[in-house]
Protein backbone atom coordinates (compact mmCIF):
# COMPACT_ATOMS: atom_id res chain seq x y z
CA UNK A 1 -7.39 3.96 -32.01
CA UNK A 2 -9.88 5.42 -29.42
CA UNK A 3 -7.32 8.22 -29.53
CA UNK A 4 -8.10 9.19 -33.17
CA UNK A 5 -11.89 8.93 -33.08
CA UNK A 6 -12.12 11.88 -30.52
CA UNK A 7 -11.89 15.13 -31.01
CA UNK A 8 -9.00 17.49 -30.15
CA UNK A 9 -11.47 19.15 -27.24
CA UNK A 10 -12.66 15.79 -25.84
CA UNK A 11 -9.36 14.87 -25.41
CA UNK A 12 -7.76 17.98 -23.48
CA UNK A 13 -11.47 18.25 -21.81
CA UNK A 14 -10.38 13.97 -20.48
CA UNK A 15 -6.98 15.20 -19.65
CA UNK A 16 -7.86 18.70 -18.04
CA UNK A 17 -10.28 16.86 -15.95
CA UNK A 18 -8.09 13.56 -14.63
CA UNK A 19 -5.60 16.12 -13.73
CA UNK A 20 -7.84 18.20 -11.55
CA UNK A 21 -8.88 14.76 -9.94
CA UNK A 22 -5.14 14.46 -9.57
CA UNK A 23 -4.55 18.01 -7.97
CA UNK A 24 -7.42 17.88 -5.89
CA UNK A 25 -7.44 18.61 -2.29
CA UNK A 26 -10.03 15.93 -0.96
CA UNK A 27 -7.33 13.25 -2.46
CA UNK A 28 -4.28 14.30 -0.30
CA UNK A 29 -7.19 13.58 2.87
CA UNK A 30 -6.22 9.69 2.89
CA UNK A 31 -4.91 8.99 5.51
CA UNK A 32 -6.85 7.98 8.73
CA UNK A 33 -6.22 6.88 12.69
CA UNK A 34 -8.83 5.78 15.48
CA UNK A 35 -9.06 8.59 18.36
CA UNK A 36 -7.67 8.47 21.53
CA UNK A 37 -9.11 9.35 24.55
CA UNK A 38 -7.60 11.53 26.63
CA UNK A 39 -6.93 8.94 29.54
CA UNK A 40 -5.22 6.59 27.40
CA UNK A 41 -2.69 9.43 25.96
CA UNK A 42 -2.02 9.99 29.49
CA UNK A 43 -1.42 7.00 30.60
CA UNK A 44 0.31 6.19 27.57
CA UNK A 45 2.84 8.95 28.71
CA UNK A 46 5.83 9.39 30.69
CA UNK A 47 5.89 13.47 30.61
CA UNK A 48 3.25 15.81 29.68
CA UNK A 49 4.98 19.31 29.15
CA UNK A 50 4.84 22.48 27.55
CA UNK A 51 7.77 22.95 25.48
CA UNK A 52 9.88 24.71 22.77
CA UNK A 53 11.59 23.21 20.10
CA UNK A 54 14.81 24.39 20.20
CA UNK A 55 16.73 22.71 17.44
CA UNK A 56 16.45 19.80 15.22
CA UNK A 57 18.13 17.44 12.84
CA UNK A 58 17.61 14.71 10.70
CA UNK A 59 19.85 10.97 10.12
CA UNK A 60 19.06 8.04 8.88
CA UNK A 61 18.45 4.90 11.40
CA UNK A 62 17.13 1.57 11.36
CA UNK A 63 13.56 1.72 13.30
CA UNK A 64 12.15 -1.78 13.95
CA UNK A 65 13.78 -3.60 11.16
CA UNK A 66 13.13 -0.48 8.50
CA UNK A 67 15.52 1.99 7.54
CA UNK A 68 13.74 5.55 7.46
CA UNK A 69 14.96 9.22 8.19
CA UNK A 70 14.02 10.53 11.31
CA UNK A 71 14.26 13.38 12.74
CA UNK A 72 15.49 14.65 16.77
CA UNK A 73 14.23 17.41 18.15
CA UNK A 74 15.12 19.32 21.17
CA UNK A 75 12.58 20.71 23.38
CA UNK A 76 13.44 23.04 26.39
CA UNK A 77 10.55 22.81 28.93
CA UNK A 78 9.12 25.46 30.41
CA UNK A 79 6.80 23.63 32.27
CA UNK A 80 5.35 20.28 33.51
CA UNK A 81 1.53 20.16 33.53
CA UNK A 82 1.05 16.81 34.44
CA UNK A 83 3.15 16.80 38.03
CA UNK A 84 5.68 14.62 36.40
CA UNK A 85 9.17 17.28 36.05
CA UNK A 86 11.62 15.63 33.62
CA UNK A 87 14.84 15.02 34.76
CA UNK A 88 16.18 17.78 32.57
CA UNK A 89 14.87 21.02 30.89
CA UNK A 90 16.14 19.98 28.07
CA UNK A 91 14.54 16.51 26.10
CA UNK A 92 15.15 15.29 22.72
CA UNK A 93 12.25 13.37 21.00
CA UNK A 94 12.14 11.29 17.91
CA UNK A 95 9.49 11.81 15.16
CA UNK A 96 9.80 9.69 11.99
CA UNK A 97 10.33 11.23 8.74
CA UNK A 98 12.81 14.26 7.55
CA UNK A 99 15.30 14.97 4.84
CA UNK A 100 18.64 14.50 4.58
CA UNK A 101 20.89 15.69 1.63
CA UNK A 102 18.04 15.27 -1.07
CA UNK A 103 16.01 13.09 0.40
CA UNK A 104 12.77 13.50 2.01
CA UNK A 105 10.44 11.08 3.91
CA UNK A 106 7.03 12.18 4.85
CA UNK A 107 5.05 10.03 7.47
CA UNK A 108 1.58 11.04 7.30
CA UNK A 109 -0.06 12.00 11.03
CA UNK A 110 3.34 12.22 12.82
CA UNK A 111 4.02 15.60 15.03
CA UNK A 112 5.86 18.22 13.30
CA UNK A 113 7.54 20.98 15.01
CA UNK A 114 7.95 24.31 14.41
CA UNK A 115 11.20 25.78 15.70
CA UNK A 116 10.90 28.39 18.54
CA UNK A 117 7.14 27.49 18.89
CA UNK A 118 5.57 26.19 21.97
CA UNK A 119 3.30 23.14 22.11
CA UNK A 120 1.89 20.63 24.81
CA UNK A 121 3.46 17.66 24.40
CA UNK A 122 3.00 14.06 25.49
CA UNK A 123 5.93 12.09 26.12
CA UNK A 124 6.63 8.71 25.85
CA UNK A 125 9.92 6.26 25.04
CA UNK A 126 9.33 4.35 22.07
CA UNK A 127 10.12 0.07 21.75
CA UNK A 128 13.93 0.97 21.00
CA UNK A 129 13.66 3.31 24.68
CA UNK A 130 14.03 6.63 22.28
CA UNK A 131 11.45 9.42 23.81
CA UNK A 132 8.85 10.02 21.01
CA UNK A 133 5.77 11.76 20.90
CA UNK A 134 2.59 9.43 22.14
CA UNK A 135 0.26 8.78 19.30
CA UNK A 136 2.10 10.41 17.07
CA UNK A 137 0.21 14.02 16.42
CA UNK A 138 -2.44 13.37 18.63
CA UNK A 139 0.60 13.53 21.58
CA UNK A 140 1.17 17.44 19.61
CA UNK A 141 -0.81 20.32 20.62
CA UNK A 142 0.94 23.58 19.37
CA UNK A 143 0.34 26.77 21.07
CA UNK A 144 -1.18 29.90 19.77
CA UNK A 145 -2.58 33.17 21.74
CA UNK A 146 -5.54 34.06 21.52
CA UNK A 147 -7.51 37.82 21.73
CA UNK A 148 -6.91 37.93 25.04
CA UNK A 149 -3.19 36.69 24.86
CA UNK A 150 -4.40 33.40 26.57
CA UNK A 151 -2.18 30.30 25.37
CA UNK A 152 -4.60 27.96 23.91
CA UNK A 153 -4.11 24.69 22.31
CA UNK A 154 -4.11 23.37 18.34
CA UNK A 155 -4.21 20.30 16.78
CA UNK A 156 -1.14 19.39 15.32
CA UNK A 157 -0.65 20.54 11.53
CA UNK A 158 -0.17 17.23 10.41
CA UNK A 159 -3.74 15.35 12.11
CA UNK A 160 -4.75 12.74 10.46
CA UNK A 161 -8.39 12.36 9.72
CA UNK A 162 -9.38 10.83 12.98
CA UNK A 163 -12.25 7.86 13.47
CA UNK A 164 -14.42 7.71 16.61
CA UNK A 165 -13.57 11.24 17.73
CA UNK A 166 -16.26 11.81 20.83
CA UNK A 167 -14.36 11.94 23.50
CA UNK A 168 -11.09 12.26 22.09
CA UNK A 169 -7.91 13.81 23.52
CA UNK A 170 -7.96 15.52 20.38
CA UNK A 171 -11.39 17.06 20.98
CA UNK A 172 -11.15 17.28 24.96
CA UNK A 173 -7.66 19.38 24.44
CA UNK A 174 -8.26 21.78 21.22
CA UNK A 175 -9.46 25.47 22.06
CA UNK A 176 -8.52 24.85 26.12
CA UNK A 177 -6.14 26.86 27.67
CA UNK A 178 -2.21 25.63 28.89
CA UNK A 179 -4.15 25.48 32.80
CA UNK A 180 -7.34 24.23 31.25
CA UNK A 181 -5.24 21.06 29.64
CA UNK A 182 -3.62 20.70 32.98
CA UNK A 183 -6.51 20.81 34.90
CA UNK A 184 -8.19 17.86 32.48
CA UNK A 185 -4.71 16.33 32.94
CA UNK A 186 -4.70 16.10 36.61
CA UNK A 187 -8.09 15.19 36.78
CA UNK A 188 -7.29 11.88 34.89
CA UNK A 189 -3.80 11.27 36.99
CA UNK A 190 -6.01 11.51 40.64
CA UNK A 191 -8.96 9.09 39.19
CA UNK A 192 -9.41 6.66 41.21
């Protein structure tokens, strides 16, 4: 009934405008994680590394007691910045989320990799001993050069919002150079 009473404008006007709500950017900005501080991602991890992801694939597996797609990727390491070599050059890590056939699961503020990019990684093995990335993006710091063809650090593409951000890894790490992060890095490993 409300339906007939308005006009044919009003009514495109209520539609035209609950779909740009829909569409809108600032919605997709939900989701949100506390910071953490750059000692606790280190001593949350077993490797800190620069490395390329080489290849990747996605399966489905149980994780905890939930069945999700994930997705391995292989990173060749080209270096260590936190003194701690891994045993190999080569590492796979899990990150949740992936497609297989046509399905697609998207976990909002996990690293994503780009293949044949370099990041700075943090390392860790998850409760199932399966290396992941340590908190997630904030573990992911892709690599970029910059005028002067210095390697300097991102935040991961997929960041979540972040709460309590002073004195984050997140905001200790971005802009710094590959020796700048390993300087901060071995500063925090030799604390007393």
């Amino acid at each position: 009934m409300l339906w007939q009473m308005l006009s044919r404008r009003q009514v495109l006007g209520a539609l035209g405008m609950g779909c740009a709500a829909w569409a809108s950017p600032r919605l997709a900005a939900a989701t949100m994680a506390r910071a953490i501080s750059l000692p606790e991602l280190v001593g949350l991890s077993q490797f800190v590394l620069v490395g390329a992801a080489t290849d990747a694939y996605s399966r489905w597996e149980t994780v905890g007691k939930t069945r999700r797609i994930v997705t391995y990727v292989r990173l060749e390491v080209t270096q260590p910045i936190d003194g701690r070599p891994p045993p190999d050059t080569s590492l796979m890590v899990r990150t949740l989320g992936g497609r297989v056939g046509d399905i697609g699961q998207l976990v909002h503020g996990e690293a994503r990799f780009e293949l044949g990019a370099a990041s700075v990684v943090f390392v860790a093995p998850d409760t199932d001993g399966v290396l992941g990335i340590t908190a997630m993006a904030q573990g992911h710091y892709p690599l970029h050069a910059d005028a002067g063809d210095s390697l300097r650090l991102r935040a991961s593409p997929s960041m979540p919002t972040l709460m309590r951000v002073d004195g984050s890894a997140v905001q200790r790490l971005v802009r710094r150079t590959v020796t700048e992060a390993e300087g901060l890095v071995s500063e925090i490993m030799h604390a007393p």
